[in-house]
PDB file of N, CA and C in Angstrom:
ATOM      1  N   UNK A   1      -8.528  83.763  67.120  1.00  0.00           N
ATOM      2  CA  UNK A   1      -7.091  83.798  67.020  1.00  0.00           C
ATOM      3  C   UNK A   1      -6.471  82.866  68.060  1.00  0.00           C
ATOM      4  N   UNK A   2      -6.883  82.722  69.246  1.00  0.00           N
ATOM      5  CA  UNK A   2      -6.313  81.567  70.186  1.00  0.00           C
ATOM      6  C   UNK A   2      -6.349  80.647  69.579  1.00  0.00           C
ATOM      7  N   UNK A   3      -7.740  80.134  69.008  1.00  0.00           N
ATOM      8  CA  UNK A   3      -7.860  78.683  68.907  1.00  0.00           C
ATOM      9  C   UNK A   3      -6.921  78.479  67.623  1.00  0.00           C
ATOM     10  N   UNK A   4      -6.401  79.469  66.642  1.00  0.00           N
ATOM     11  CA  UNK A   4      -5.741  79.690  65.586  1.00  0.00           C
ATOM     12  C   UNK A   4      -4.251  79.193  66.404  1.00  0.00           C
ATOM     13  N   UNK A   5      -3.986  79.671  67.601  1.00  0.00           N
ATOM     14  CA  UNK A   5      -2.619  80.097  68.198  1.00  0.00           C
ATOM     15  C   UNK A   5      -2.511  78.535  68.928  1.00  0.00           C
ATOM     16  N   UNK A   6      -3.334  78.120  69.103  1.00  0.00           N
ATOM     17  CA  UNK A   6      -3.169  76.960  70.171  1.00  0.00           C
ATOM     18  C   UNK A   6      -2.933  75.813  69.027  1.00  0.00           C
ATOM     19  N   UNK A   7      -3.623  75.627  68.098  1.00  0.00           N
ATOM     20  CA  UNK A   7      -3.030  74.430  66.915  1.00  0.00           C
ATOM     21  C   UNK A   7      -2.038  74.774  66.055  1.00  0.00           C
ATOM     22  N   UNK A   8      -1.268  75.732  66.452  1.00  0.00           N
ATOM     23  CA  UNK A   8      -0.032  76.423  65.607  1.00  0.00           C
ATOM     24  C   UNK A   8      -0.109  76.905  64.224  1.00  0.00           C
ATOM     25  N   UNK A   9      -1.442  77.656  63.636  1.00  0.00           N
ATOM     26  CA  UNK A   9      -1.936  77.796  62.492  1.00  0.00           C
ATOM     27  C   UNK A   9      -3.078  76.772  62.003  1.00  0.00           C
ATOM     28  N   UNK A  10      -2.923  75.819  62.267  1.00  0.00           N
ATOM     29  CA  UNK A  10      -3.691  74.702  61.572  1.00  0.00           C
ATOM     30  C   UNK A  10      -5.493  75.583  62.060  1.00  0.00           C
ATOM     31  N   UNK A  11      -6.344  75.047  60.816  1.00  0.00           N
ATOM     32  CA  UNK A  11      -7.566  75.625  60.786  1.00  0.00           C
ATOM     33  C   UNK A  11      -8.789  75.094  61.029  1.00  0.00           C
ATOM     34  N   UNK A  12      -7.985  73.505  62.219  1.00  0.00           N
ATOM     35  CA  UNK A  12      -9.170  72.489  61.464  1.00  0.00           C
ATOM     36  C   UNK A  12      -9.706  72.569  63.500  1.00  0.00           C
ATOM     37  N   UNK A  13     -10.575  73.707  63.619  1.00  0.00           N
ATOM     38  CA  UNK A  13     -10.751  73.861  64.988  1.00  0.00           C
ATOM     39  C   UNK A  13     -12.580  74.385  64.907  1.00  0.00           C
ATOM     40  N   UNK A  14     -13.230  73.960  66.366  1.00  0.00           N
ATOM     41  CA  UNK A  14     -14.602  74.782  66.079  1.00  0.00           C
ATOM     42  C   UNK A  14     -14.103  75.938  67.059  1.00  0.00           C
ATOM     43  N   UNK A  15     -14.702  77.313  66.507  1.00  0.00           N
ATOM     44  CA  UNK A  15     -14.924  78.284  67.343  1.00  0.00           C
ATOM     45  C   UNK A  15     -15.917  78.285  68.459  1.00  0.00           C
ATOM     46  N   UNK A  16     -15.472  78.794  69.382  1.00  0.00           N
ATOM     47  CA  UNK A  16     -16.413  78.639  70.956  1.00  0.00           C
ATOM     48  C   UNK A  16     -17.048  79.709  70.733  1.00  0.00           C
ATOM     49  N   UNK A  17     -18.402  79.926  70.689  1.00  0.00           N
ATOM     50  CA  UNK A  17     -19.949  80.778  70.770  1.00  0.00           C
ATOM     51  C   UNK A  17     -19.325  81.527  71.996  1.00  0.00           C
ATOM     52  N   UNK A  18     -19.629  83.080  71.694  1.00  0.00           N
ATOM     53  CA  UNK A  18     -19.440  83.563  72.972  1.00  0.00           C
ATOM     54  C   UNK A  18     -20.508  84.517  73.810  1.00  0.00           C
ATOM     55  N   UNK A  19     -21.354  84.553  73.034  1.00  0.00           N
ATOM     56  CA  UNK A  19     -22.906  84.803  72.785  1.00  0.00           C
ATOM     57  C   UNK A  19     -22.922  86.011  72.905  1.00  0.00           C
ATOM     58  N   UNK A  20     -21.825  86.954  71.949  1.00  0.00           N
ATOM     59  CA  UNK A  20     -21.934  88.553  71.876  1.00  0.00           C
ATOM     60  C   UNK A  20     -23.219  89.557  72.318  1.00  0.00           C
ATOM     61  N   UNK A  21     -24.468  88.774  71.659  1.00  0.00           N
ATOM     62  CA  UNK A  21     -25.936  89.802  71.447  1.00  0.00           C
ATOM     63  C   UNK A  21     -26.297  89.530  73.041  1.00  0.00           C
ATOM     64  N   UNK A  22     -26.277  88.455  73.944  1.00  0.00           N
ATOM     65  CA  UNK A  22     -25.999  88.007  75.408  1.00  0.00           C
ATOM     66  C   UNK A  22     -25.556  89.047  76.329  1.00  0.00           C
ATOM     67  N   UNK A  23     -24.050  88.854  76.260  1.00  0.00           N
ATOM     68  CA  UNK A  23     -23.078  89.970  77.241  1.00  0.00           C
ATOM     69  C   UNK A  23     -23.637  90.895  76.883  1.00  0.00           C
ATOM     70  N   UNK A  24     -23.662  91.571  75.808  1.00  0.00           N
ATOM     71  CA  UNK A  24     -23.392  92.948  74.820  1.00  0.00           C
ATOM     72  C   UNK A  24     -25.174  93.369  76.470  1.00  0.00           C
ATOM     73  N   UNK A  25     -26.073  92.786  76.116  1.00  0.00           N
ATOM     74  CA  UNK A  25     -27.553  93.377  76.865  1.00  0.00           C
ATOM     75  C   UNK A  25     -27.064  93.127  78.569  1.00  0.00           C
ATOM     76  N   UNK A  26     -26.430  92.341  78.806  1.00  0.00           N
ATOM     77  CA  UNK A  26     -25.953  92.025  79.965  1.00  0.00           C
ATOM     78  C   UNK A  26     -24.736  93.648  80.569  1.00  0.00           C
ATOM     79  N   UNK A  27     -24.554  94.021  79.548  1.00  0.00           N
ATOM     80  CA  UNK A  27     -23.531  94.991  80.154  1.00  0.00           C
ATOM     81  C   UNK A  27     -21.634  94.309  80.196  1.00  0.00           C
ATOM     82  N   UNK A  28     -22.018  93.277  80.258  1.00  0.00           N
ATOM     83  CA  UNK A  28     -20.232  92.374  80.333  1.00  0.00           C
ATOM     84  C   UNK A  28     -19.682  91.589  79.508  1.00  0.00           C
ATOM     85  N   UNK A  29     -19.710  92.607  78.015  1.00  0.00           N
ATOM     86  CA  UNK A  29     -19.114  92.225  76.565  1.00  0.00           C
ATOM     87  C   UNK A  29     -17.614  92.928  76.956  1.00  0.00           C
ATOM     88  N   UNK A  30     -16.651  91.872  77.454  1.00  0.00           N
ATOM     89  CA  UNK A  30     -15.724  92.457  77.347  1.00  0.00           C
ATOM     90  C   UNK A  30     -15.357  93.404  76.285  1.00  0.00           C
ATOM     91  N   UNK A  31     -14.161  94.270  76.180  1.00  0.00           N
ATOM     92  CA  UNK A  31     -13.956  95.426  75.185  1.00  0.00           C
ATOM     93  C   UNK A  31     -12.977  94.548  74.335  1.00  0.00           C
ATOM     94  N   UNK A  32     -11.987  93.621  74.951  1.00  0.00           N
ATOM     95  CA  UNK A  32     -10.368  93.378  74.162  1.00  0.00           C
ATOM     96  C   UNK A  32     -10.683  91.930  74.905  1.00  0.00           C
ATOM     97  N   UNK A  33     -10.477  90.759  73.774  1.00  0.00           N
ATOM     98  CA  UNK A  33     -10.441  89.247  74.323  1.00  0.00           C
ATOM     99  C   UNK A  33      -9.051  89.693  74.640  1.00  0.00           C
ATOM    100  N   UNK A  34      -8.831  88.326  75.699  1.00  0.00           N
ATOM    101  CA  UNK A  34      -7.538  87.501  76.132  1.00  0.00           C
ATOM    102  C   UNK A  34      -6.890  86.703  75.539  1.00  0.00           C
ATOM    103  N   UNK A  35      -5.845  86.261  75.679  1.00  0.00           N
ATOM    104  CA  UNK A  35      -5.162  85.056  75.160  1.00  0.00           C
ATOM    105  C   UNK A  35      -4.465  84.557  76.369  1.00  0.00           C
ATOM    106  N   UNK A  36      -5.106  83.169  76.344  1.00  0.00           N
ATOM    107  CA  UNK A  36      -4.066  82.505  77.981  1.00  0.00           C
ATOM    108  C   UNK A  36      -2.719  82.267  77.513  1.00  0.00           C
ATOM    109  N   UNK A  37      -2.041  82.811  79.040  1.00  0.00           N
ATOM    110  CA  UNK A  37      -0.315  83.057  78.834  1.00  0.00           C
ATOM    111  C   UNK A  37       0.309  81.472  78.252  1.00  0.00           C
ATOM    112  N   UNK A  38      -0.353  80.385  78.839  1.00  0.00           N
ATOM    113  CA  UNK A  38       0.373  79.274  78.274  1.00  0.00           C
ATOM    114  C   UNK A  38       0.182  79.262  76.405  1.00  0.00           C
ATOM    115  N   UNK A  39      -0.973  79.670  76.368  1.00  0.00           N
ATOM    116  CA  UNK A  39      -1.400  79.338  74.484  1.00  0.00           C
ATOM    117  C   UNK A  39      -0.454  79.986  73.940  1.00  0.00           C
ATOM    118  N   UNK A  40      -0.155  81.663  74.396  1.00  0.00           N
ATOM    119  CA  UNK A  40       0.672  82.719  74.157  1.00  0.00           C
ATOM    120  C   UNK A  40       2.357  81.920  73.767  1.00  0.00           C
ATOM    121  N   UNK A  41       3.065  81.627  75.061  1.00  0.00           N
ATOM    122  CA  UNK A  41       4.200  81.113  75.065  1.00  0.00           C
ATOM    123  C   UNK A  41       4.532  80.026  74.155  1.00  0.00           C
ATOM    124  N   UNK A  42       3.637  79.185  74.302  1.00  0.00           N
ATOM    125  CA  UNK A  42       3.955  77.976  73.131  1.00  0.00           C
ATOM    126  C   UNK A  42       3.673  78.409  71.578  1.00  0.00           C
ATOM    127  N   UNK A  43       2.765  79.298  71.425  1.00  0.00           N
ATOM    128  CA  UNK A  43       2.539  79.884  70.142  1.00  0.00           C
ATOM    129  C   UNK A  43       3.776  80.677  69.739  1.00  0.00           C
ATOM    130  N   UNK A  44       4.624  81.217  70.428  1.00  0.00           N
ATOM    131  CA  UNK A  44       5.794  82.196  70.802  1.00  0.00           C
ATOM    132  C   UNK A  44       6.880  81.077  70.284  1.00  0.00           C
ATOM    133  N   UNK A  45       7.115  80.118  71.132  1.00  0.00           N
ATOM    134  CA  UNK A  45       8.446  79.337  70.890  1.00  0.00           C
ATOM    135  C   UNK A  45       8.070  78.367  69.640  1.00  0.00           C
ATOM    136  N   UNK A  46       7.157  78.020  69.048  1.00  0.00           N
ATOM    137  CA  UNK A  46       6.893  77.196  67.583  1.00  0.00           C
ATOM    138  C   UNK A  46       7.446  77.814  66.774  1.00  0.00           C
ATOM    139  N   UNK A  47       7.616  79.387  66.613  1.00  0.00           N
ATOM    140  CA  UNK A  47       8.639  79.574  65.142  1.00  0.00           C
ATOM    141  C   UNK A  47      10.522  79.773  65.962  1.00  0.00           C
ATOM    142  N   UNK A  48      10.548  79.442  67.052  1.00  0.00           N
ATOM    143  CA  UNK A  48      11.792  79.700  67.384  1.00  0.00           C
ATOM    144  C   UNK A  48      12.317  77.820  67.361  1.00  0.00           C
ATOM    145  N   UNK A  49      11.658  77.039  67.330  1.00  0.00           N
ATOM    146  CA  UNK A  49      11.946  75.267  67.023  1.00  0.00           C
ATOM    147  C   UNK A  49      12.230  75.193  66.103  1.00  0.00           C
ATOM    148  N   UNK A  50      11.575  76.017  65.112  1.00  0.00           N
ATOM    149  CA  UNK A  50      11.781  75.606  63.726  1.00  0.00           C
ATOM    150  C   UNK A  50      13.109  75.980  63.104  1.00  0.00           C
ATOM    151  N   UNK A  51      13.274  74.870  62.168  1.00  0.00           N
ATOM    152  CA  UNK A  51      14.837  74.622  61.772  1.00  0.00           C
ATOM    153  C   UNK A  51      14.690  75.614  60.377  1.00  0.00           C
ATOM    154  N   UNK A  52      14.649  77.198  60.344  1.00  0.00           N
ATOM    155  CA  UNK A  52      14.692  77.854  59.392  1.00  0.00           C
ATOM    156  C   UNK A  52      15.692  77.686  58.064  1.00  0.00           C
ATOM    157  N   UNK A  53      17.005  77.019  58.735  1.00  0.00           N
ATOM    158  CA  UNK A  53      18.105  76.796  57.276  1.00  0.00           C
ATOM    159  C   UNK A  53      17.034  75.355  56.393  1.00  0.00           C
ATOM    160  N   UNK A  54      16.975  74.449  57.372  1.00  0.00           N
ATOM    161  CA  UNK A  54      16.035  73.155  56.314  1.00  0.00           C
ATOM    162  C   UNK A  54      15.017  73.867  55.732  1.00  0.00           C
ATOM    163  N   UNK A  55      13.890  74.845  56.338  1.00  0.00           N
ATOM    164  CA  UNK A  55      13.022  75.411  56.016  1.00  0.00           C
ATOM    165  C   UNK A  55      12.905  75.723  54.569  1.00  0.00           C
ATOM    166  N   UNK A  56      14.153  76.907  54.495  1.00  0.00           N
ATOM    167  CA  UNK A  56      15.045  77.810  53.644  1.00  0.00           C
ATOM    168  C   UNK A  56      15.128  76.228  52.433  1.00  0.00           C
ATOM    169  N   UNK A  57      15.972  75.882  53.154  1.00  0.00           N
ATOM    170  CA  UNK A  57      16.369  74.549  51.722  1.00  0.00           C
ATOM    171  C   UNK A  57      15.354  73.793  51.238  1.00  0.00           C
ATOM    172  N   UNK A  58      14.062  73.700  51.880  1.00  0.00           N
ATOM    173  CA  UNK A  58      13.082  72.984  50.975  1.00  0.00           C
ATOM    174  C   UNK A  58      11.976  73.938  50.265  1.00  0.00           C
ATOM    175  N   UNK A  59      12.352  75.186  50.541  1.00  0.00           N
ATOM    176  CA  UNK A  59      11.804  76.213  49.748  1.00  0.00           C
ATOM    177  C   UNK A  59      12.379  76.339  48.315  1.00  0.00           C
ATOM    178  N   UNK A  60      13.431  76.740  48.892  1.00  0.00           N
ATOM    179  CA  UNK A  60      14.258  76.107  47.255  1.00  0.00           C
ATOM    180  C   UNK A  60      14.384  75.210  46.375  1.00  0.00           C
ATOM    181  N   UNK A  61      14.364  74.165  47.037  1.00  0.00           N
ATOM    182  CA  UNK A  61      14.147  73.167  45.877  1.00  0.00           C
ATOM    183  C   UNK A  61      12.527  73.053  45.595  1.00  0.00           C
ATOM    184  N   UNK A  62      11.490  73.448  46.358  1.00  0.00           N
ATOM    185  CA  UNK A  62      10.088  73.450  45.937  1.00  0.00           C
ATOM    186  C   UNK A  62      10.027  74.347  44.080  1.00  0.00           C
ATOM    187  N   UNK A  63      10.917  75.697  44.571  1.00  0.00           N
ATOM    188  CA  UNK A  63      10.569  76.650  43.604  1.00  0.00           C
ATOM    189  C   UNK A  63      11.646  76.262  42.663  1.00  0.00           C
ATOM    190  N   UNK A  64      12.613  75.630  42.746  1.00  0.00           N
ATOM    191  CA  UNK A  64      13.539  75.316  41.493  1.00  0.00           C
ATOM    192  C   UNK A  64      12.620  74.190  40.780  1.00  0.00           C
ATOM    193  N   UNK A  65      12.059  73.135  41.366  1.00  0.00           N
ATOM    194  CA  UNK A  65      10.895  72.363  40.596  1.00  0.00           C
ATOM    195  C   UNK A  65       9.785  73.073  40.284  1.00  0.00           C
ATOM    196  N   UNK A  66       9.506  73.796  40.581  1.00  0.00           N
ATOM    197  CA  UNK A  66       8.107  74.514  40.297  1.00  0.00           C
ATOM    198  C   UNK A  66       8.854  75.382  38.807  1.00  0.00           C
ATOM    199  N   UNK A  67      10.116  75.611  38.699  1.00  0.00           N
ATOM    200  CA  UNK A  67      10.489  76.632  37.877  1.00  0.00           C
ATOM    201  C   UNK A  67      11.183  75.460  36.640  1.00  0.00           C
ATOM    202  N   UNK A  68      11.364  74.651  36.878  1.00  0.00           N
ATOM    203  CA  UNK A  68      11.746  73.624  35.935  1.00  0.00           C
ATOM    204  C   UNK A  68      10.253  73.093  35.474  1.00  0.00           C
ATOM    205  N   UNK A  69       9.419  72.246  35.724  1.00  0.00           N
ATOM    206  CA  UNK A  69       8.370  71.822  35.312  1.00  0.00           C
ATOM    207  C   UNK A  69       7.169  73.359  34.885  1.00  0.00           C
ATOM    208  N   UNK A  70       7.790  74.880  35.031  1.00  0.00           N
ATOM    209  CA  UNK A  70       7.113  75.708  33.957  1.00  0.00           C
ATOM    210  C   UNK A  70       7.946  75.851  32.755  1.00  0.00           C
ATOM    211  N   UNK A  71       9.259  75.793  33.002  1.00  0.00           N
ATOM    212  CA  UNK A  71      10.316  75.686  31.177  1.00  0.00           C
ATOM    213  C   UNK A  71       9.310  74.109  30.724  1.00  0.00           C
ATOM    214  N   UNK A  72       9.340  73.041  31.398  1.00  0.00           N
ATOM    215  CA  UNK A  72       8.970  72.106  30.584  1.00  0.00           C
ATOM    216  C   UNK A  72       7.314  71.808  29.990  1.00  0.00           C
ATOM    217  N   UNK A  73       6.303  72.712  30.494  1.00  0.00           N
ATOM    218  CA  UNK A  73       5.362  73.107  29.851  1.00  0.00           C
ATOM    219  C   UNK A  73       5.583  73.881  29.139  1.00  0.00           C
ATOM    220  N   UNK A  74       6.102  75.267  29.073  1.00  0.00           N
ATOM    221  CA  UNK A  74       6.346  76.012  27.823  1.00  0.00           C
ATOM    222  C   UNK A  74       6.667  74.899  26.920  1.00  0.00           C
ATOM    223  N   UNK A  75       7.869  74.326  27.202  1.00  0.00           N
ATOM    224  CA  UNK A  75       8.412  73.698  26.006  1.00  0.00           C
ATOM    225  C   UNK A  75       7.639  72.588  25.031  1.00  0.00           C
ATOM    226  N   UNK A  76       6.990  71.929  25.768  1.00  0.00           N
ATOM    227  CA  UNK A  76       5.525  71.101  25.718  1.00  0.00           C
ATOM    228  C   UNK A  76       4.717  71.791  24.568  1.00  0.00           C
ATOM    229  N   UNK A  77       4.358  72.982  25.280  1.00  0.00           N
ATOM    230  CA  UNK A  77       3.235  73.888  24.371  1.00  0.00           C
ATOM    231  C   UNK A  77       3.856  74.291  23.145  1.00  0.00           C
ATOM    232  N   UNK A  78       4.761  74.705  23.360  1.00  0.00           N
ATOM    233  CA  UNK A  78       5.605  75.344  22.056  1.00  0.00           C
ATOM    234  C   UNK A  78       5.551  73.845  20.980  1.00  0.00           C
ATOM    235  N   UNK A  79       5.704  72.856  21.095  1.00  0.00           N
ATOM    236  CA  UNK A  79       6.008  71.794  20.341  1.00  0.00           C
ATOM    237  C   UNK A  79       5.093  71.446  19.183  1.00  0.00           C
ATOM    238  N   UNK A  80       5.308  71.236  18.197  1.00  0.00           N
ATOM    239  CA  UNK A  80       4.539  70.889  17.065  1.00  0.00           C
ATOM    240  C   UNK A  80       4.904  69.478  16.409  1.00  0.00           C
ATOM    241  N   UNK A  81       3.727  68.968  16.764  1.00  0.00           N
ATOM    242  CA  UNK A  81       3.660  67.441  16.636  1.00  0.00           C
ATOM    243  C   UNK A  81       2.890  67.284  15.126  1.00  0.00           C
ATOM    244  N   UNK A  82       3.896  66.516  14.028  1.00  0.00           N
ATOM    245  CA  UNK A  82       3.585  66.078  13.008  1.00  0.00           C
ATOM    246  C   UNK A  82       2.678  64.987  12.800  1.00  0.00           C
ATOM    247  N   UNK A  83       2.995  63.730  13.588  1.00  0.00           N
ATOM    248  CA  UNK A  83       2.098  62.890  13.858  1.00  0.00           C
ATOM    249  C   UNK A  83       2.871  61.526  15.480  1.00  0.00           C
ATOM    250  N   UNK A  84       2.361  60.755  15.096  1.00  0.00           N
ATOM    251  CA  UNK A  84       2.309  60.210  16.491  1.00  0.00           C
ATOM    252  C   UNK A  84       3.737  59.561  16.741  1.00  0.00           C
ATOM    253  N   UNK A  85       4.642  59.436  16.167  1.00  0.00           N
ATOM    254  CA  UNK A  85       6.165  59.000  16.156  1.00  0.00           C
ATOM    255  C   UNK A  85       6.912  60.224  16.532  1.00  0.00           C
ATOM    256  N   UNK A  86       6.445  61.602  15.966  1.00  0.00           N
ATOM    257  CA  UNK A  86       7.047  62.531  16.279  1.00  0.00           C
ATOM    258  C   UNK A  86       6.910  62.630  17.881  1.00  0.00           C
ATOM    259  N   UNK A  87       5.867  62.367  17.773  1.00  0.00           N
ATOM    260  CA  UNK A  87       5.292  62.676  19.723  1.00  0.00           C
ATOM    261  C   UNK A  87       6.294  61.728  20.730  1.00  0.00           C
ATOM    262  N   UNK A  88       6.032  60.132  20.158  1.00  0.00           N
ATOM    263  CA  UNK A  88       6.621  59.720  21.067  1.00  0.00           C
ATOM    264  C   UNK A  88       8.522  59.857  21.221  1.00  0.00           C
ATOM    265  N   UNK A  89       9.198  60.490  19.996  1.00  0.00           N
ATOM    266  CA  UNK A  89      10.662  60.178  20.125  1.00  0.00           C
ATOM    267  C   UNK A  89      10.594  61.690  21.279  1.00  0.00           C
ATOM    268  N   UNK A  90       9.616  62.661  20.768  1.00  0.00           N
ATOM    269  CA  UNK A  90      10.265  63.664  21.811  1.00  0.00           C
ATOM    270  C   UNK A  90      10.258  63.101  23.330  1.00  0.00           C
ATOM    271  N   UNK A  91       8.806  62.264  23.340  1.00  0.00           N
ATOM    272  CA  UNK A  91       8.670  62.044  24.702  1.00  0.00           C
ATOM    273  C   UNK A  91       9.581  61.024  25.548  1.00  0.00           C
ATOM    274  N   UNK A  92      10.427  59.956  24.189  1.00  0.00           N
ATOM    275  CA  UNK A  92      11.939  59.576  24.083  1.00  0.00           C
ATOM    276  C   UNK A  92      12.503  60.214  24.977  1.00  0.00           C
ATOM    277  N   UNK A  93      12.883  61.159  23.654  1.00  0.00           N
ATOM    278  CA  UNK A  93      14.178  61.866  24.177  1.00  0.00           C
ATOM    279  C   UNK A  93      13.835  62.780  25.389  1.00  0.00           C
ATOM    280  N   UNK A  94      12.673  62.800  26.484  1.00  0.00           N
ATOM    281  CA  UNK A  94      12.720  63.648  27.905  1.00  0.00           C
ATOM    282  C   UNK A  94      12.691  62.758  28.652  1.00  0.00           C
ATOM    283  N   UNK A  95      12.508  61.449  28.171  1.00  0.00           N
ATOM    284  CA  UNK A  95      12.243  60.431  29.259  1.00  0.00           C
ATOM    285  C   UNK A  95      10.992  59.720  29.594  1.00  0.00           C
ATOM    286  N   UNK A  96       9.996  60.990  29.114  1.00  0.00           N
ATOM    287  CA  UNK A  96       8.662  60.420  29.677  1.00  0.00           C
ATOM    288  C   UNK A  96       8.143  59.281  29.088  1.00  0.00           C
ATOM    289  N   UNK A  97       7.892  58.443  29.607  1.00  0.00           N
ATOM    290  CA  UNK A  97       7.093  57.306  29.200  1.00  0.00           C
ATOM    291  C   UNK A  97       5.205  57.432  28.708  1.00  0.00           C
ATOM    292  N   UNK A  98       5.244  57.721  27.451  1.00  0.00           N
ATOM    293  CA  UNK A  98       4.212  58.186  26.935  1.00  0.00           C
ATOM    294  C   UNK A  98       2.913  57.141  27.143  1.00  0.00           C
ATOM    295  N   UNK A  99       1.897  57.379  27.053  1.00  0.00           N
ATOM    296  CA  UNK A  99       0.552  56.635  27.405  1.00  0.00           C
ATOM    297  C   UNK A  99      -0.920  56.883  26.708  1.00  0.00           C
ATOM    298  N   UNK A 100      -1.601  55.963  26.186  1.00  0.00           N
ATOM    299  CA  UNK A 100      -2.532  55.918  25.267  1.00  0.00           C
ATOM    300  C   UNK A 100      -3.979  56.290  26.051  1.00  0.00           C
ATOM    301  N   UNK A 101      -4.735  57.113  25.174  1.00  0.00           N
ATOM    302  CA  UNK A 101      -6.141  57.187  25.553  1.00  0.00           C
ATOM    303  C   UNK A 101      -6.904  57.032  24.868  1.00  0.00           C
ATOM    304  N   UNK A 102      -6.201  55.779  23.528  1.00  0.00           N
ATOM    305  CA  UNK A 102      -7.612  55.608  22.883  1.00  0.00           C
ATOM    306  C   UNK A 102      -8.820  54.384  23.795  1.00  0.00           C
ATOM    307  N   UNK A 103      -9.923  54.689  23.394  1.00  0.00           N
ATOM    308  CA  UNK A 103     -10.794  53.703  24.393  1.00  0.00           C
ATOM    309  C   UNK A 103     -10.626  51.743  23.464  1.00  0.00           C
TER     310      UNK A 103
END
């Protein structure tokens, strides 16, 4: 969890060996790790920097696109294509610029 706390979430860290089966025969397996007060504090003030209203606003527009491009697969799927003119005026009329896969 430090090394979790010290890159501000990010996961891309090695864990330090602390050689449990070691201490544990040694008698001095601590009971409760630490967290150093500096890792603590800066881990503390990273969600108080953050600009929660922008946050907020690019959440929203993530899920208003995420919620528009699922109406436009439904609508996709729902579609019944007669033959290949039919295909492309719909893809016309959305805009998309349609594209070939014959070899």
């Amino acid at each position: 969890m430090v090394e979790t706390m010290r890159l501000f979430g990010d996961n891309t860290y090695r864990v330090p060996h602390h050689s449990k089966e070691k201490m544990a025969r040694k008698g001095s397996l601590p009971g409760n790790m630490s967290c150093p007060m500096d890792v603590y504090s800066s881990a503390k003030a990273q969600p108080e920097a953050a600009d929660s209203v922008a946050m907020e606003l690019a959440f929203v527009n993530e899920e208003r696109e995420a919620t528009d491009m699922m109406a436009l697969s439904r609508w996709l799927e729902a579609l019944i294509v007669e033959d290949d003119d039919d295909l492309n005026e719909a893809l016309d009329d959305l805009g998309i610029e349609g594209i070939s896969v014959d070899e």
